[in-house]
Protein backbone atom coordinates (compact mmCIF):
# COMPACT_ATOMS: atom_id res chain seq x y z
CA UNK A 1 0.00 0.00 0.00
CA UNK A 2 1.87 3.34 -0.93
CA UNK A 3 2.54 5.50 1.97
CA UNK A 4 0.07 8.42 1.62
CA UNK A 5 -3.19 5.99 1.06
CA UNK A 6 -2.12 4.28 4.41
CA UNK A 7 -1.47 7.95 6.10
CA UNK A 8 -4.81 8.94 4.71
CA UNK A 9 -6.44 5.94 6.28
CA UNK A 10 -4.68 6.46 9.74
CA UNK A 11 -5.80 9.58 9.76
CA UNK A 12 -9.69 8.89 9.29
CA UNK A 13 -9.22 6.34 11.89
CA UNK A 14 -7.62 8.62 14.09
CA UNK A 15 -9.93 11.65 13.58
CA UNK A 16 -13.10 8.78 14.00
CA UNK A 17 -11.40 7.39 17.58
CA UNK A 18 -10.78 10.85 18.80
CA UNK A 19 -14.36 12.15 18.36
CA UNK A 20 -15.51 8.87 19.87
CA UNK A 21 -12.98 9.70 23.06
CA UNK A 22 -14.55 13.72 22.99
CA UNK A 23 -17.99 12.09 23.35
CA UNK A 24 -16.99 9.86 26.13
CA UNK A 25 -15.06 12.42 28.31
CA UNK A 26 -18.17 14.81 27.87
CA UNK A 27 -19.00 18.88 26.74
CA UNK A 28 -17.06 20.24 29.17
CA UNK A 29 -13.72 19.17 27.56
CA UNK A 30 -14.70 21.46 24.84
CA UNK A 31 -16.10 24.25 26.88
CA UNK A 32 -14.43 24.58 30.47
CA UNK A 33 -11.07 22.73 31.09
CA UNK A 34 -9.50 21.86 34.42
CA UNK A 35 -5.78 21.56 34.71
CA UNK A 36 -5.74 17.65 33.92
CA UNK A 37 -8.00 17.90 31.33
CA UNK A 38 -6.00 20.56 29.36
CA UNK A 39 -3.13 18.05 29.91
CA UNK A 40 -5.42 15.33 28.30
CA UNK A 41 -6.05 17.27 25.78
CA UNK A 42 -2.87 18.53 24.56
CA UNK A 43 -1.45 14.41 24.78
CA UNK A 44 -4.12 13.13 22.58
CA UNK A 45 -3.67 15.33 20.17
CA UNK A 46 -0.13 14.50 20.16
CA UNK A 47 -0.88 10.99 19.96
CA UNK A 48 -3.39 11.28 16.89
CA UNK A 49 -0.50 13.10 15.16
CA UNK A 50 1.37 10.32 15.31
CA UNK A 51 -0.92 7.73 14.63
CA UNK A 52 -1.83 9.32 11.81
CA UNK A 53 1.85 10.52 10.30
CA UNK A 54 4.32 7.94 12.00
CA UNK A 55 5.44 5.46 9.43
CA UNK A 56 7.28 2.70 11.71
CA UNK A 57 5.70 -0.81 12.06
CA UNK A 58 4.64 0.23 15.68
CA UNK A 59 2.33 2.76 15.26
CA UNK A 60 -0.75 0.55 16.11
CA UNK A 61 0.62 0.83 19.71
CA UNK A 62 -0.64 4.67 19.48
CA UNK A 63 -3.93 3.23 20.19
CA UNK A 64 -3.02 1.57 22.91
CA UNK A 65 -1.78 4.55 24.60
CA UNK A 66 -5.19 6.64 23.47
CA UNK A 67 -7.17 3.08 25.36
CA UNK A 68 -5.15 4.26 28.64
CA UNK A 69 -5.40 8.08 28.53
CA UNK A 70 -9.34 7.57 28.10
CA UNK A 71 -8.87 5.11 30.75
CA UNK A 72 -7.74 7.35 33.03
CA UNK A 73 -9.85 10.78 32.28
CA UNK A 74 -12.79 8.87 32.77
CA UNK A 75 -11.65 7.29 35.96
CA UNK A 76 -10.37 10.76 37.30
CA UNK A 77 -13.71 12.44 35.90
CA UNK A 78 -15.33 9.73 38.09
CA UNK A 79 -13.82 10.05 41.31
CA UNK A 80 -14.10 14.04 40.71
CA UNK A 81 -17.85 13.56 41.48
CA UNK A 82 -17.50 11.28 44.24
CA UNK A 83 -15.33 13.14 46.51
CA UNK A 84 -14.88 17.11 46.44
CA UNK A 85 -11.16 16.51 47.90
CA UNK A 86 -9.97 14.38 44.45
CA UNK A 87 -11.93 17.01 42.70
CA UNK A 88 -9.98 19.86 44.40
CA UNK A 89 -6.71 18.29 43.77
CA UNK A 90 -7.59 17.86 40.05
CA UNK A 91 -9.69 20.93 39.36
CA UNK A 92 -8.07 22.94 41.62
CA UNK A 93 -10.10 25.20 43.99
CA UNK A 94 -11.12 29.25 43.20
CA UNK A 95 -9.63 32.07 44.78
CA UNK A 96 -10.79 35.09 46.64
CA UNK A 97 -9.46 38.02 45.01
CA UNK A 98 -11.43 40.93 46.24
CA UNK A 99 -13.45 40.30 49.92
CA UNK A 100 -15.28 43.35 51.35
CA UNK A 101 -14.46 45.97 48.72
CA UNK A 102 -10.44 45.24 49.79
CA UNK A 103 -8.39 43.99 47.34
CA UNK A 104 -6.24 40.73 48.60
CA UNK A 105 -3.13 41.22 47.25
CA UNK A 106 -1.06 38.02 48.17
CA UNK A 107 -4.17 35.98 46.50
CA UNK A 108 -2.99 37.96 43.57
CA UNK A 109 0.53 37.29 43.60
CA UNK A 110 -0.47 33.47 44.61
CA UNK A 111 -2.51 33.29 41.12
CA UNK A 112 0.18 35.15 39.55
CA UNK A 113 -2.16 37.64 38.53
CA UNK A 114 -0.70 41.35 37.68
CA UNK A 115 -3.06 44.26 38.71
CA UNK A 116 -3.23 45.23 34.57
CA UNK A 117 -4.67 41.69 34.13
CA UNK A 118 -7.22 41.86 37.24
CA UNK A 119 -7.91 45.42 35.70
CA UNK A 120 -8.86 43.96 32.35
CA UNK A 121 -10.71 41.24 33.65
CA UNK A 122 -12.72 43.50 35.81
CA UNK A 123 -13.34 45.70 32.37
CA UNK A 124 -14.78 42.76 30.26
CA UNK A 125 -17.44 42.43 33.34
CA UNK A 126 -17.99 45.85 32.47
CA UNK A 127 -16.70 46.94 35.86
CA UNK A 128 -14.26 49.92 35.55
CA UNK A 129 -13.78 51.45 39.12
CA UNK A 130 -12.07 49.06 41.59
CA UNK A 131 -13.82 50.85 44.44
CA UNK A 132 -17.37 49.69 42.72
CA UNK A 133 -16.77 45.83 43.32
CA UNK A 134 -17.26 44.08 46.59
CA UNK A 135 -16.87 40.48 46.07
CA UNK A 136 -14.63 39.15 43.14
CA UNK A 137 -13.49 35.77 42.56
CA UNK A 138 -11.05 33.56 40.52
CA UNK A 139 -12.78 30.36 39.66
CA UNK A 140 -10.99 27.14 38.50
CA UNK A 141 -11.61 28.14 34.98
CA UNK A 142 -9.44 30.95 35.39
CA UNK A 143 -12.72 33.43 34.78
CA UNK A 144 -13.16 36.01 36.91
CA UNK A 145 -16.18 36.83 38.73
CA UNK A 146 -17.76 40.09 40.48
CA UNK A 147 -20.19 41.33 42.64
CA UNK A 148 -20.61 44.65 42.93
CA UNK A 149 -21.47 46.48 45.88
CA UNK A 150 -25.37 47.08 46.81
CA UNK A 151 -25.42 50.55 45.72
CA UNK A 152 -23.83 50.01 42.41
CA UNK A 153 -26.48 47.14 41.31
CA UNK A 154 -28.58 47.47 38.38
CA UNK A 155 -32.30 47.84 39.96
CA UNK A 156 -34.38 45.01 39.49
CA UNK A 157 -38.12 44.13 39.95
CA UNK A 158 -37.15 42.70 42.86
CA UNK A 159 -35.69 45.22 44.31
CA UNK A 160 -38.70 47.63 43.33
CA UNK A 161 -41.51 45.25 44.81
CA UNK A 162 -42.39 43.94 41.48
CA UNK A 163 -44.13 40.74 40.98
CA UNK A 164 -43.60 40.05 37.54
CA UNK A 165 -45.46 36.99 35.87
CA UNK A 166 -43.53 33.91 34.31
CA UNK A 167 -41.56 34.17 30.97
CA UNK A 168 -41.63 31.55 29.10
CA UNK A 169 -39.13 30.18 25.88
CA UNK A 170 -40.28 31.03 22.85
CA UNK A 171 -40.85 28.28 20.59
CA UNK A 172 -39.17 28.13 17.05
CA UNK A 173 -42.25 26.45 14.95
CA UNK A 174 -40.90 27.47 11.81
CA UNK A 175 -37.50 26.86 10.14
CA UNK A 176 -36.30 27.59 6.78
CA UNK A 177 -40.32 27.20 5.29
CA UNK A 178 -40.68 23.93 7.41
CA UNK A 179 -43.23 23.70 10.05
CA UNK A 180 -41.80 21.86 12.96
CA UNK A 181 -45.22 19.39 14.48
CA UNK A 182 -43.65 18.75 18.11
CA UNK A 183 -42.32 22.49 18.50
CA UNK A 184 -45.73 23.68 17.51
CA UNK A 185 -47.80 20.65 19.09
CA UNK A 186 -45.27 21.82 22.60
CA UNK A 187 -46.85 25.60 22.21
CA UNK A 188 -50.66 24.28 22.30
CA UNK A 189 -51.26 25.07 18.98
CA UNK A 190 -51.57 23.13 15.62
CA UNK A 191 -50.93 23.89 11.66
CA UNK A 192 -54.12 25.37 10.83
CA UNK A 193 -53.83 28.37 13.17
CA UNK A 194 -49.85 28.61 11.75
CA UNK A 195 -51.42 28.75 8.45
CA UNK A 196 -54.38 31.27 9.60
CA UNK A 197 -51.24 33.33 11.01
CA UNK A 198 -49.19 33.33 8.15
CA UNK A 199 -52.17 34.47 5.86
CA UNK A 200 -52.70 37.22 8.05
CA UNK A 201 -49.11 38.00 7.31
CA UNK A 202 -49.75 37.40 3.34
CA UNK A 203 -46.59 35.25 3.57
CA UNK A 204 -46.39 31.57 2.25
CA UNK A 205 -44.84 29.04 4.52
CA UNK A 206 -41.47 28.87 1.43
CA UNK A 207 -40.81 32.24 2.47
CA UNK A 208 -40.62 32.08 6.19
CA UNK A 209 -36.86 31.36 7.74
CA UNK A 210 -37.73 31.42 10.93
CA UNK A 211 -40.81 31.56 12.44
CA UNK A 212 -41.62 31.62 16.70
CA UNK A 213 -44.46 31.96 18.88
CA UNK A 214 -43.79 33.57 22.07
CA UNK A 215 -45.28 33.01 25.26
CA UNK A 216 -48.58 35.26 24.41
CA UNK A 217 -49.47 33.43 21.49
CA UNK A 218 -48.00 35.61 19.01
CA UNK A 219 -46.37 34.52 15.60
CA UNK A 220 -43.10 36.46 14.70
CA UNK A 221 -41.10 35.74 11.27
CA UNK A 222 -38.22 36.31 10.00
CA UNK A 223 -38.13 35.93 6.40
CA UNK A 224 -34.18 36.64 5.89
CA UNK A 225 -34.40 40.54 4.77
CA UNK A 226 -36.97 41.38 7.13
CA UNK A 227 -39.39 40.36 9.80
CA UNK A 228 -43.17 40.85 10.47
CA UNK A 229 -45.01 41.86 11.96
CA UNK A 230 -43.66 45.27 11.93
CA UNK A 231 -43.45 46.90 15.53
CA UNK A 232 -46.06 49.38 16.05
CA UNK A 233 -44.75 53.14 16.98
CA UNK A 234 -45.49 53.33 20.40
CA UNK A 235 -47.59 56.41 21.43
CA UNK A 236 -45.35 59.14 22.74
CA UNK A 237 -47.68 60.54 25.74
CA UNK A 238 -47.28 56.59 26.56
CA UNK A 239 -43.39 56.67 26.28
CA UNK A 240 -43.39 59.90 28.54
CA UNK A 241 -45.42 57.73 31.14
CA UNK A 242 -43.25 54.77 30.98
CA UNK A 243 -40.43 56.90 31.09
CA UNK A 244 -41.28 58.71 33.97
CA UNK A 245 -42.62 55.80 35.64
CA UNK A 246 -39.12 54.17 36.06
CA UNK A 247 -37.34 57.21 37.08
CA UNK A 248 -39.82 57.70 40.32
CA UNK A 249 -39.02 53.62 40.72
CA UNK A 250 -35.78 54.54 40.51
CA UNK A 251 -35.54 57.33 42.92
CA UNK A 252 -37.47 56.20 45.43
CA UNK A 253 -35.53 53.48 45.61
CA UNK A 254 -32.33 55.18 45.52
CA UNK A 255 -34.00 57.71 48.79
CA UNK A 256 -34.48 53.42 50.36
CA UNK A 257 -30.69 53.35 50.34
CA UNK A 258 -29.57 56.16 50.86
CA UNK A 259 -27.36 56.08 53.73
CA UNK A 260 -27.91 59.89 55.18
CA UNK A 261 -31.20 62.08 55.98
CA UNK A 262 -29.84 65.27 53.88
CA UNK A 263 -29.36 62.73 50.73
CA UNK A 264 -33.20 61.12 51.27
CA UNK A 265 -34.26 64.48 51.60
CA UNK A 266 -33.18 65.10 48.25
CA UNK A 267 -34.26 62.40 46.58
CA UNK A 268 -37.69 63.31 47.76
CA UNK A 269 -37.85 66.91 46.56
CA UNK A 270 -36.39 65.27 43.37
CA UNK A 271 -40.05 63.10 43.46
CA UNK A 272 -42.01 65.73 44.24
CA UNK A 273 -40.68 67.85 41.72
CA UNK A 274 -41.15 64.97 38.61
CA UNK A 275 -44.53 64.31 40.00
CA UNK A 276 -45.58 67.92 39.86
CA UNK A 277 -43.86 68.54 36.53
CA UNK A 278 -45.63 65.25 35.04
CA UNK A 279 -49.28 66.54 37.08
CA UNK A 280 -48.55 70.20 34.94
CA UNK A 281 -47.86 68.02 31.33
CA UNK A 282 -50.47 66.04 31.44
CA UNK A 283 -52.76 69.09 32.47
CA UNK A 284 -51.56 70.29 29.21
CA UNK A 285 -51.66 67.68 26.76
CA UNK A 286 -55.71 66.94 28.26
CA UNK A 287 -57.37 67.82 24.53
């Protein structure tokens, strides 16, 4: 057999056998690696290489050594989820980098992290001001993690006393002009009220790309240049009351924290002063 049919052959058979070993040691090879499994993964690549490129009379035994590596990640993957002191010797445990708003250097210098890196770290979290963050975290990853402090969190229903009702996934019924029956049958609905949906639309099911119903039942497409139904311009005396509506949320929520008297004293003439200005517009804009 001449050489480059049997190093073409190799090659499929080690490309087949290393997808079969990705499989068996799981996603998170791919995604998230420990320590060990980086290892693992930079020796099985070496060993496909030479499976695949070796010409000697020996290099069947490269399986054998792919057999024991498997062997071994899926025996150490094993005992990682049986006992969290194998799986801190393997994975390796995260590190406290910022406690209390104080930044810990020596856990710094222990992850041999330099304060430009923790910096730029901090800045793809979207976190620019040290003094912001009160909780951050190396985890075994080697992503960083942040909490900042109360004052410096977005505002969320929560936090405003909202009690919002349950979103749910929007289902993708439609895709590339085929209806898909489970998606659609998962929604509660069935192909004749698609179809009723899309003639409302004047769209044939060919055209549609992608096609989803969301949680209140209603039928957005996208048909690759553009998507219907077209958003309706929301009324502007309705945008002033939405607007307005989240910036008294958001001060009198801001007066809640405040940590002195004088400063909820100001948020409050701040309130009073929206709500008379909004009392005066809409006064106004009465036909």
């Amino acid at each position: 057999m001449p050489n480059w049919i049997e190093v073409a052959l190799r090659t499929l058979s080690a490309v087949t056998v290393l997808f079969i070993i990705t499989k068996i040691l799981g996603k998170r090879q791919i995604s998230q690696l420990s320590l060990f499994e980086y290892i693992t993964g930079i020796t099985l690549g070496n060993l496909v290489g030479y499976i695949s490129l070796d010409l000697d009379s020996t290099w069947y035994l490269g399986f054998v050594a792919l057999t024991v590596w498997v062997l071994v990640s899926v025996g150490a993957e094993f005992f990682t989820m049986k006992s969290k002191r194998f799986r801190d010797i393997v994975d390796g445990k995260s590190t406290v980098l910022m406690e209390n708003g104080a930044l810990l250097a020596d856990n710094l210098r222990k992850e041999k992290l330099t304060i430009d890196e923790f910096l730029e770290q901090l800045r793809k979290k979207d976190v620019y001001r040290v003094a912001d963050v009160e909780f951050a975290i190396m985890e075994q990853s080697g992503e960083i993690n942040v909490m900042l402090k109360k004052e410096h969190q977005p505002l969320t229903a929560d936090a405003l006393g909202y009690r919002l009702t349950k979103e749910e996934e929007p289902k993708t019924v439609i895709i590339d002009g085929h209806i898909m029956p489970e998606t659609l049958r998962e929604a509660g609905y069935n192909e004749g009220w698609l179809h009723k949906q899309l003639r409302n639309l004047h769209l044939p099911l060919k055209h549609v790309f992608i096609g989803q119903v969301d949680s209140k039942g209603e039928l957005t497409v996208q048909t690759g240049d553009k998507a219907l139904p077209k958003s309706a311009l929301p009324n502007p005396n309705a945008q002033i009351s939405d607007l307005v509506a989240q910036l008294q949320d958001e001060l009198t929520m801001r007066k809640k924290l405040a940590l002195s008297d004088k400063d909820q004293l100001e948020y409050q003439e701040a309130l009073d002063t929206l709500q008379n200005a909004m009392s005066s517009y809409q006064a106004t804009s009465k036909p």
